[in-house]
PDB file of N, CA and C in Angstrom:
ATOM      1  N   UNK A   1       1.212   9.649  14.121  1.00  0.00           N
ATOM      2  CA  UNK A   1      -0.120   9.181  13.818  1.00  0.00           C
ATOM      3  C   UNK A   1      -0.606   8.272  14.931  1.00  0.00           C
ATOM      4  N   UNK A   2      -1.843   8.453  15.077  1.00  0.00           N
ATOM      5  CA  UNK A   2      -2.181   7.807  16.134  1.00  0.00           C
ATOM      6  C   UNK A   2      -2.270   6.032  15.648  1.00  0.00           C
ATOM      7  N   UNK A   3      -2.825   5.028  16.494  1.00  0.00           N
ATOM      8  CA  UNK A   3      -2.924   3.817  15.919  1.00  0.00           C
ATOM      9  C   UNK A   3      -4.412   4.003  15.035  1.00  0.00           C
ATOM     10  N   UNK A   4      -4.379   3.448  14.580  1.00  0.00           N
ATOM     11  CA  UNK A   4      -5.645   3.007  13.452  1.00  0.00           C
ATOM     12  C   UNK A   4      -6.070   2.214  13.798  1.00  0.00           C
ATOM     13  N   UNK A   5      -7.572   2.469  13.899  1.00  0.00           N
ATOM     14  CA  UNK A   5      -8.929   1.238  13.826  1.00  0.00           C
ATOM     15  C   UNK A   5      -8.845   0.019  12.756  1.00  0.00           C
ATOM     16  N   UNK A   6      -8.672   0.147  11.522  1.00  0.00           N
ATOM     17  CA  UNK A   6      -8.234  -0.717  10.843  1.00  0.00           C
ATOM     18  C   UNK A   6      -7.207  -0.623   9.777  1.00  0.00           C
ATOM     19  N   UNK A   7      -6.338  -1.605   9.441  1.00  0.00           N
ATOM     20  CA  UNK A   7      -5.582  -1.793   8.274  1.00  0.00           C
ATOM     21  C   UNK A   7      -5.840  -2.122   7.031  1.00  0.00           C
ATOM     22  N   UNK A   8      -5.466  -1.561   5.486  1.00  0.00           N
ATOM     23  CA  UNK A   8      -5.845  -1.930   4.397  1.00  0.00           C
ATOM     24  C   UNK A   8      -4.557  -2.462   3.857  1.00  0.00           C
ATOM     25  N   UNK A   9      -4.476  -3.596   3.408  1.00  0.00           N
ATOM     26  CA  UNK A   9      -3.086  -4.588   3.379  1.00  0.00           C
ATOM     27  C   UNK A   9      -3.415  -5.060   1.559  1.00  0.00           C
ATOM     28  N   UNK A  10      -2.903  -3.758   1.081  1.00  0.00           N
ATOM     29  CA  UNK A  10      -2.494  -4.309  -0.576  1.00  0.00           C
ATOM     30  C   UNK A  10      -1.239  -4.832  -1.211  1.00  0.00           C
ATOM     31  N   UNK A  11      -1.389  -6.328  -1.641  1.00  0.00           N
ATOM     32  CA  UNK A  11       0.096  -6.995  -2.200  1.00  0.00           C
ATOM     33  C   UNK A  11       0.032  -5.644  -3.566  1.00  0.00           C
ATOM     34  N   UNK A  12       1.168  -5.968  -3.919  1.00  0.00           N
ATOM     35  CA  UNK A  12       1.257  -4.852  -5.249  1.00  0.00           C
ATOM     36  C   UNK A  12       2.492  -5.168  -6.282  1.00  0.00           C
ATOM     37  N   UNK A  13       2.117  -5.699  -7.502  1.00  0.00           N
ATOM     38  CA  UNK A  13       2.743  -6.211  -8.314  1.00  0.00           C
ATOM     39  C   UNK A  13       3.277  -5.329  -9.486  1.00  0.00           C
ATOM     40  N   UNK A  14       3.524  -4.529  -9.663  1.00  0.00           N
ATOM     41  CA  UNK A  14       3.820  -3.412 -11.457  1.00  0.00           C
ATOM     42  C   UNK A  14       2.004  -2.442 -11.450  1.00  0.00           C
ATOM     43  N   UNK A  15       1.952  -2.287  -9.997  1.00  0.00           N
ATOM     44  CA  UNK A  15       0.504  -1.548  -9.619  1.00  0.00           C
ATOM     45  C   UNK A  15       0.428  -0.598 -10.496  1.00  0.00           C
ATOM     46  N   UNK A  16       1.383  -0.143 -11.475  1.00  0.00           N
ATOM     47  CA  UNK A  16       0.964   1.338 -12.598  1.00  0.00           C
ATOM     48  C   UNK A  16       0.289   0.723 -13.179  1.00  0.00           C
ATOM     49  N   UNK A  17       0.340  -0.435 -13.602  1.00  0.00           N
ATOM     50  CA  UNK A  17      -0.322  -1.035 -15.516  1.00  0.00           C
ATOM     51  C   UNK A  17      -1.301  -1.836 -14.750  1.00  0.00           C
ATOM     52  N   UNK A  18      -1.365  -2.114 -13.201  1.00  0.00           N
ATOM     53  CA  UNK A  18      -2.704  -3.179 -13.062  1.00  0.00           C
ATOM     54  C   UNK A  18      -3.314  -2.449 -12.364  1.00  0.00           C
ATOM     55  N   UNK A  19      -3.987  -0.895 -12.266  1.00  0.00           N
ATOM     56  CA  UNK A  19      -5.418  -0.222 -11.470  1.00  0.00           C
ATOM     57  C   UNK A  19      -5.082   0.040  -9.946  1.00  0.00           C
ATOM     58  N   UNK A  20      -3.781   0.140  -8.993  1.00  0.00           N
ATOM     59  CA  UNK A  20      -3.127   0.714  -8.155  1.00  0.00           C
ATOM     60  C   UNK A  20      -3.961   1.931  -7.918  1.00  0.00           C
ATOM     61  N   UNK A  21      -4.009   2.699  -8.695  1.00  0.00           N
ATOM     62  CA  UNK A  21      -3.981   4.238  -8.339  1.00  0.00           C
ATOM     63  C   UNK A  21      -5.516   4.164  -8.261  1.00  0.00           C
ATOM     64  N   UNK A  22      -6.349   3.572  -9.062  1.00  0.00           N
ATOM     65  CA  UNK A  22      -7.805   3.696  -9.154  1.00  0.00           C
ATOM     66  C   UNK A  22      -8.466   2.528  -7.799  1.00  0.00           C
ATOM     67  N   UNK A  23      -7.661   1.811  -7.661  1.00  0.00           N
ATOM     68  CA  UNK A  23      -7.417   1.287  -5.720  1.00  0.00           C
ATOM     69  C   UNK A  23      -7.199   2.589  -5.014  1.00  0.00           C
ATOM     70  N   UNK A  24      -6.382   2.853  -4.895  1.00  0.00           N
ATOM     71  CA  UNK A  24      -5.638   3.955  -3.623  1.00  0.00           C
ATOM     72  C   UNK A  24      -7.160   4.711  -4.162  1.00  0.00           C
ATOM     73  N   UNK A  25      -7.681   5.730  -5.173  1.00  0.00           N
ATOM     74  CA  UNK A  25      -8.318   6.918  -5.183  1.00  0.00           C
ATOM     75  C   UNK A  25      -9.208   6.340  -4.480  1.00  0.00           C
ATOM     76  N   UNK A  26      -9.916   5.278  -4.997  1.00  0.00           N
ATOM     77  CA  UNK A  26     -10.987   4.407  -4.419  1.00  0.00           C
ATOM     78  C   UNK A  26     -11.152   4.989  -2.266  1.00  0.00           C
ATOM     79  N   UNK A  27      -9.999   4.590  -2.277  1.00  0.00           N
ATOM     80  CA  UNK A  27      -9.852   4.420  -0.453  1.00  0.00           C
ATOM     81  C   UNK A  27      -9.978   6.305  -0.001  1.00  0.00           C
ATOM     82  N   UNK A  28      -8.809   6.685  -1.029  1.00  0.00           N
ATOM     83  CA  UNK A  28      -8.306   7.970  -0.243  1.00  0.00           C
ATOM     84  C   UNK A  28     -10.004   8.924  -0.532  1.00  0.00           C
ATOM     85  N   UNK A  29     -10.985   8.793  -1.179  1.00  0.00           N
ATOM     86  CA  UNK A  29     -12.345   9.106  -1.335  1.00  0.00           C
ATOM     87  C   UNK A  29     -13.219   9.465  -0.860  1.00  0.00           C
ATOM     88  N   UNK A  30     -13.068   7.707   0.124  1.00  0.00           N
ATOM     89  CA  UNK A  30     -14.189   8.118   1.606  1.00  0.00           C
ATOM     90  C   UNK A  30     -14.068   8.814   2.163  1.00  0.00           C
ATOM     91  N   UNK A  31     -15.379   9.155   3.509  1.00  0.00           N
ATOM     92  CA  UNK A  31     -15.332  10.033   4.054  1.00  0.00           C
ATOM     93  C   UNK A  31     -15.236  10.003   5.198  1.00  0.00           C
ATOM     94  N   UNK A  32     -14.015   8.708   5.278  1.00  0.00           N
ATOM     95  CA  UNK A  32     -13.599   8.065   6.923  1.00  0.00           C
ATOM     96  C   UNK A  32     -12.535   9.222   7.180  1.00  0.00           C
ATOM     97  N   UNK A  33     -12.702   9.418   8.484  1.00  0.00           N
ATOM     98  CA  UNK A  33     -11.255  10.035   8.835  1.00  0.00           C
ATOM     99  C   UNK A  33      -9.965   9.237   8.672  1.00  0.00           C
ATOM    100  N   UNK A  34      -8.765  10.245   8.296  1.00  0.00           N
ATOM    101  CA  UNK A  34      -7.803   9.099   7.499  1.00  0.00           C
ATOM    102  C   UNK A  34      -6.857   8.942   8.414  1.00  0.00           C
ATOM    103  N   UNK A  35      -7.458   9.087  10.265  1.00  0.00           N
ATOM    104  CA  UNK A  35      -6.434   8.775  11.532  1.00  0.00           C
ATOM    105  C   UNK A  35      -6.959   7.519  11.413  1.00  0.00           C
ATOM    106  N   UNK A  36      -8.479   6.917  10.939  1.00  0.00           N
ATOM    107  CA  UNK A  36      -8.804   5.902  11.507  1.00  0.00           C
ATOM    108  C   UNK A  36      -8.248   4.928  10.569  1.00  0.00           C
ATOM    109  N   UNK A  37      -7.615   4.918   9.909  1.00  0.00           N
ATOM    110  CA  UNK A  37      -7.620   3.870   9.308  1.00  0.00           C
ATOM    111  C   UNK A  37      -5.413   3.964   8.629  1.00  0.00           C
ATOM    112  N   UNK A  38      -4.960   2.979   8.350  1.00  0.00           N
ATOM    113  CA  UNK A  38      -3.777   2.524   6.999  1.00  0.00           C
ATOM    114  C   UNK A  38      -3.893   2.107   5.786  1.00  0.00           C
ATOM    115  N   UNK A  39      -3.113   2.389   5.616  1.00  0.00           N
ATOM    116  CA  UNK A  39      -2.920   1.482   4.162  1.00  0.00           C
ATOM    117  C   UNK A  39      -1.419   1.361   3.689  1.00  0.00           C
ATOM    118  N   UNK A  40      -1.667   0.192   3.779  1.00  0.00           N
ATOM    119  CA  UNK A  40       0.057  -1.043   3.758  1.00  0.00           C
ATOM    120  C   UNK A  40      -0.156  -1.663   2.550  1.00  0.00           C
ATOM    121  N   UNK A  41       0.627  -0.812   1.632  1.00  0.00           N
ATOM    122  CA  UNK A  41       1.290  -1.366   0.426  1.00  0.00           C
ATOM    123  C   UNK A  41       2.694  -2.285   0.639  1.00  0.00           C
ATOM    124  N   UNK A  42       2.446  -3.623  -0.238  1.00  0.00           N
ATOM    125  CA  UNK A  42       3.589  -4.216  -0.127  1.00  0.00           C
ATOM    126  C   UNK A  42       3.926  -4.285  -1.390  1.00  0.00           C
ATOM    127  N   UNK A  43       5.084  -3.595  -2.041  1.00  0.00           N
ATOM    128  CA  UNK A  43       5.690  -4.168  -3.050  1.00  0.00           C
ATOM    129  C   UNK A  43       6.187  -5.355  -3.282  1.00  0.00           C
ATOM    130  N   UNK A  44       5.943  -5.929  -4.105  1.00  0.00           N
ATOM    131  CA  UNK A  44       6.513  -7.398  -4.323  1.00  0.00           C
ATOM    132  C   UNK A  44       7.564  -7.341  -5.260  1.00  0.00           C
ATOM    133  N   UNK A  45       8.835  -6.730  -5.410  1.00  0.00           N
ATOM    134  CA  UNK A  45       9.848  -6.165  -6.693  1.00  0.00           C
ATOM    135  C   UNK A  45       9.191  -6.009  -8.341  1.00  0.00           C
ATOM    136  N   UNK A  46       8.308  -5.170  -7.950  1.00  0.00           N
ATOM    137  CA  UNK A  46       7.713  -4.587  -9.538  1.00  0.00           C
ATOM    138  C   UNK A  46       8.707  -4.504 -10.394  1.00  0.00           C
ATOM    139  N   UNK A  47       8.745  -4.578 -11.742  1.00  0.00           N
ATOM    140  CA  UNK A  47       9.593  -3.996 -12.799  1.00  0.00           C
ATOM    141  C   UNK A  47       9.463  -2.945 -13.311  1.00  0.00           C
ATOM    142  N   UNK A  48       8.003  -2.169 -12.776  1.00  0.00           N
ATOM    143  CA  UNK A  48       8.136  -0.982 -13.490  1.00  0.00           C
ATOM    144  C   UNK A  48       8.249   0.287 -12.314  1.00  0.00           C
ATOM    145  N   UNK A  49       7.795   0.831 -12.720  1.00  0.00           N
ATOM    146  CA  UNK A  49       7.979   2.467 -11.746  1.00  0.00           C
ATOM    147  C   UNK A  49       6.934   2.586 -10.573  1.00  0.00           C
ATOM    148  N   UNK A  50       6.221   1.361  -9.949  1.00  0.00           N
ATOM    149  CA  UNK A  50       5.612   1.493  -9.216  1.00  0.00           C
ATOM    150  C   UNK A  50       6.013   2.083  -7.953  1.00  0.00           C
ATOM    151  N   UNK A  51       7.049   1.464  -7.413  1.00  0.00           N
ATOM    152  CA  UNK A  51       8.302   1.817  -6.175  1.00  0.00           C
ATOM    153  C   UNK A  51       8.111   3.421  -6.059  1.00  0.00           C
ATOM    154  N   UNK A  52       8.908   4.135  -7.160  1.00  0.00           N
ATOM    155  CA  UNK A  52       8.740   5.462  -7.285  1.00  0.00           C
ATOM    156  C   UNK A  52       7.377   6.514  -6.859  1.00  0.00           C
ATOM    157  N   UNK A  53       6.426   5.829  -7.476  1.00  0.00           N
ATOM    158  CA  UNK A  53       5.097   6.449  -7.515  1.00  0.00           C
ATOM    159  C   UNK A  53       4.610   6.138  -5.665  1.00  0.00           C
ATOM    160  N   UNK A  54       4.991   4.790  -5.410  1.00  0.00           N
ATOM    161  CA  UNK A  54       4.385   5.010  -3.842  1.00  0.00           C
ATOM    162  C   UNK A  54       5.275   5.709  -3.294  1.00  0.00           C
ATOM    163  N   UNK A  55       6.342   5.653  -3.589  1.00  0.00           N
ATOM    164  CA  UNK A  55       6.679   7.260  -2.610  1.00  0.00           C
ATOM    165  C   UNK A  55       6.107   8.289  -2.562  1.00  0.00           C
ATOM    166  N   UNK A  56       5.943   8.702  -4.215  1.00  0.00           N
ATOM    167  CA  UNK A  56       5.394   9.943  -4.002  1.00  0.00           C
ATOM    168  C   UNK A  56       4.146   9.965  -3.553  1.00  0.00           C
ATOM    169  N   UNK A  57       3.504   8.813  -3.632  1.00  0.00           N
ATOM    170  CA  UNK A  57       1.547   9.175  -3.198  1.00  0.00           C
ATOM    171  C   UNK A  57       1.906   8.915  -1.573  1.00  0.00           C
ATOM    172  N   UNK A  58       2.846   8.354  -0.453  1.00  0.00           N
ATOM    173  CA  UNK A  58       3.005   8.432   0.741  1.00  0.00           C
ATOM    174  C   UNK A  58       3.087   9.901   1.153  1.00  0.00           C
ATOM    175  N   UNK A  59       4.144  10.820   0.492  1.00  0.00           N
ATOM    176  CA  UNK A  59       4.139  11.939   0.487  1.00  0.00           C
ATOM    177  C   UNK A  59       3.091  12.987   0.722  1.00  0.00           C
ATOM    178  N   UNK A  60       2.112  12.225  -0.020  1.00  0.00           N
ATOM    179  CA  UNK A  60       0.392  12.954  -0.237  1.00  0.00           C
ATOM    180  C   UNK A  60      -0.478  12.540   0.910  1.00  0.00           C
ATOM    181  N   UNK A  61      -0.073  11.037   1.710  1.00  0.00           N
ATOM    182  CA  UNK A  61      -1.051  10.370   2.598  1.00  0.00           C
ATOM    183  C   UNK A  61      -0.096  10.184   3.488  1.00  0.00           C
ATOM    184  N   UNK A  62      -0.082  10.865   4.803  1.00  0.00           N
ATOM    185  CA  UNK A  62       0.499  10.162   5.826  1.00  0.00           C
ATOM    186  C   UNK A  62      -0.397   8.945   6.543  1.00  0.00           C
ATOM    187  N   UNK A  63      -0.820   8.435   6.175  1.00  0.00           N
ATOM    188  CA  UNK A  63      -1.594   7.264   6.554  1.00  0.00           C
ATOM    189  C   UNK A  63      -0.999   6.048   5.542  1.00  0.00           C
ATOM    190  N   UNK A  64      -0.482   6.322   4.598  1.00  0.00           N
ATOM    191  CA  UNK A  64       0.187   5.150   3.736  1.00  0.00           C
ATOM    192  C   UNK A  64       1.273   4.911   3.661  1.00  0.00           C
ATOM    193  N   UNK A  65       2.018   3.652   3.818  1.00  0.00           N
ATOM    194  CA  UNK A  65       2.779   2.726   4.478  1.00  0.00           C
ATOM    195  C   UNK A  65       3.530   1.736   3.319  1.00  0.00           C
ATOM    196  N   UNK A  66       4.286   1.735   2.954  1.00  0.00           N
ATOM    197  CA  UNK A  66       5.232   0.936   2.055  1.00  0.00           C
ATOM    198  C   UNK A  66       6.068  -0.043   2.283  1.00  0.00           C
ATOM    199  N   UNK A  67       6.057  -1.104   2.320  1.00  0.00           N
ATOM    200  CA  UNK A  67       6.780  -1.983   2.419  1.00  0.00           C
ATOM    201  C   UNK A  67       7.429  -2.913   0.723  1.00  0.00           C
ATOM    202  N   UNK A  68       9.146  -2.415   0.895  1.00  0.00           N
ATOM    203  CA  UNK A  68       9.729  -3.094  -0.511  1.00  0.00           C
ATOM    204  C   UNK A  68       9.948  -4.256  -0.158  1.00  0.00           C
ATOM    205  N   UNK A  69       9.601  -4.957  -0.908  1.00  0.00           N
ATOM    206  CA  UNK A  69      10.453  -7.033  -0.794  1.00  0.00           C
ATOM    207  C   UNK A  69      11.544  -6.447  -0.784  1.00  0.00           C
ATOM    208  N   UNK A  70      12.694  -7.235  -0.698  1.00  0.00           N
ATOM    209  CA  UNK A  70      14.006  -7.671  -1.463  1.00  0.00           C
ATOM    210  C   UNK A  70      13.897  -8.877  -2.485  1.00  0.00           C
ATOM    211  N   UNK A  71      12.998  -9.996  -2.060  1.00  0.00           N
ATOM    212  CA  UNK A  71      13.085 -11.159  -3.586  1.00  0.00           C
ATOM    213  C   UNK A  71      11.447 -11.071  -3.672  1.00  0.00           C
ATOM    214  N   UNK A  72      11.057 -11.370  -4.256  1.00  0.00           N
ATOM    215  CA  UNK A  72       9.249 -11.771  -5.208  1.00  0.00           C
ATOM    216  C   UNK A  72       8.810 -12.852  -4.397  1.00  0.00           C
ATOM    217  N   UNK A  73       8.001 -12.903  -3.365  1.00  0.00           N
ATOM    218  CA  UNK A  73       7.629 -13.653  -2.349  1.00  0.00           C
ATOM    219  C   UNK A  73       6.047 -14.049  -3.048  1.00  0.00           C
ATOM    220  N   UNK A  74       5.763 -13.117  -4.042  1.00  0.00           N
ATOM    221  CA  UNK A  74       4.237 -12.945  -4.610  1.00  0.00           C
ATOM    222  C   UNK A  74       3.406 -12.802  -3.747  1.00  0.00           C
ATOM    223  N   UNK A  75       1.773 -13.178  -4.116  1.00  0.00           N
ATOM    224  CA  UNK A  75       0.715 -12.446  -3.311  1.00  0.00           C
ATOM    225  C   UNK A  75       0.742 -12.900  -2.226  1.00  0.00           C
ATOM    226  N   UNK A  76       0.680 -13.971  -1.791  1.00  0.00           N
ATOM    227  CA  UNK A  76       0.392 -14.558  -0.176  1.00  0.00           C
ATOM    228  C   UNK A  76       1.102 -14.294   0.438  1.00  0.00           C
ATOM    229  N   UNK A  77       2.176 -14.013   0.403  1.00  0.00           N
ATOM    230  CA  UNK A  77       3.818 -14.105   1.208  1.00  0.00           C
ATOM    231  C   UNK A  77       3.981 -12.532   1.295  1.00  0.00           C
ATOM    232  N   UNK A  78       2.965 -11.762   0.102  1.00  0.00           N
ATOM    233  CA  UNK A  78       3.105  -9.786   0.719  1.00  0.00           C
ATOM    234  C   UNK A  78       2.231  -9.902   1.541  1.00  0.00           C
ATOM    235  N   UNK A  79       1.106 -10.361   1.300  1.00  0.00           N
ATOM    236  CA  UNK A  79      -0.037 -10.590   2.232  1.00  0.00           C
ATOM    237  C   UNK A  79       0.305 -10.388   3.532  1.00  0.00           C
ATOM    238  N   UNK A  80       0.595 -11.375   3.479  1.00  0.00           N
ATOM    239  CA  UNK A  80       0.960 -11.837   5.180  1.00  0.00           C
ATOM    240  C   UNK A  80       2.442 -11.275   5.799  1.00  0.00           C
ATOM    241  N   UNK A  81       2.970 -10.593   4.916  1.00  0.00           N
ATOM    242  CA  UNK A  81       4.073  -9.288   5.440  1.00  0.00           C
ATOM    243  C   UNK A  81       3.041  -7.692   5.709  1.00  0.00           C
ATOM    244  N   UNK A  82       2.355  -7.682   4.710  1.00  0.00           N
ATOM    245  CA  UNK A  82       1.489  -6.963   5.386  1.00  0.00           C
ATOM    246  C   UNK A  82       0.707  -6.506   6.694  1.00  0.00           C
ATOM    247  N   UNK A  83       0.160  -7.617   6.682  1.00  0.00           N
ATOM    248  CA  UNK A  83      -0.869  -8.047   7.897  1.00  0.00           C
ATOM    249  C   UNK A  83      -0.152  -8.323   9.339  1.00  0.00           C
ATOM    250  N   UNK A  84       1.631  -8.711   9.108  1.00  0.00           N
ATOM    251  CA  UNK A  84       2.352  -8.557  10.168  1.00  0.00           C
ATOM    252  C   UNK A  84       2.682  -7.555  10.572  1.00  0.00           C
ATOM    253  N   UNK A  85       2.819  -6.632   9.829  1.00  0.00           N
ATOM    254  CA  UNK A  85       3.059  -5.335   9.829  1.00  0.00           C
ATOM    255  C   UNK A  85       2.111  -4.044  10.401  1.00  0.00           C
ATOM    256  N   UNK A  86       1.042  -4.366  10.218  1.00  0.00           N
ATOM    257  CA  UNK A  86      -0.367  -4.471  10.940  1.00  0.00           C
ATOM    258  C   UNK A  86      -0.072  -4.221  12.272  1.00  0.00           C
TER     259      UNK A  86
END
C-alpha cells in the first residue's frame, strides 16, 4: 500500500456493543479512494469478541490496521499509540 494522505486513529474498547462497525461502515462508505487514506484501530484489551471481528473486517480492508494492547492503557494512551503509529 502506498503511504496515505491521512490517518483515522480509533481507540476501541468492547467496539461490538459500543457502534464500531456503524464507525468503520461510516468511513469504508465514502467515496475517497481507500489508497488515500488508514484506519488504525487500537484495541485497548476488550472483553468481548471485538479482537476477532477486526481481523476479520482487516481481511475485507487492506487499508485497516490493528493494533492489540497487552495491558488497558484506555483512551488517551490508544490514542497516542495510534497516532505513533501513524
Amino acid at each position: 500500500m502506498e503511504t496515505p494522505f491521512f490517518s483515522i486513529v480509533i481507540p476501541v474498547y468492547n467496539g461490538i456493543s459500543n457502534g464500531l462497525s456503524t464507525c468503520l461502515d461510516s468511513i469504508w462508505g465514502q467515496s475517497l479512494d481507500k489508497s488515500a487514506y488508514e484506519v488504525i484501530c487500537v484495541d485497548d484489551c476488550s472483553s468481548d469478541n471485538t479482537r476477532q471481528w477486526l481481523k476479520e473486517e482487516k481481511e475485507k480492508h487492506p487499508n485497516l490496521h490493528v493494533i492489540e494492547n497487552e495491558a488497558n492503557i484506555r483512551q488517551g494512551g490508544s490514542r497516542n499509540k495510534g497516532v505513533k503509529a501513524a
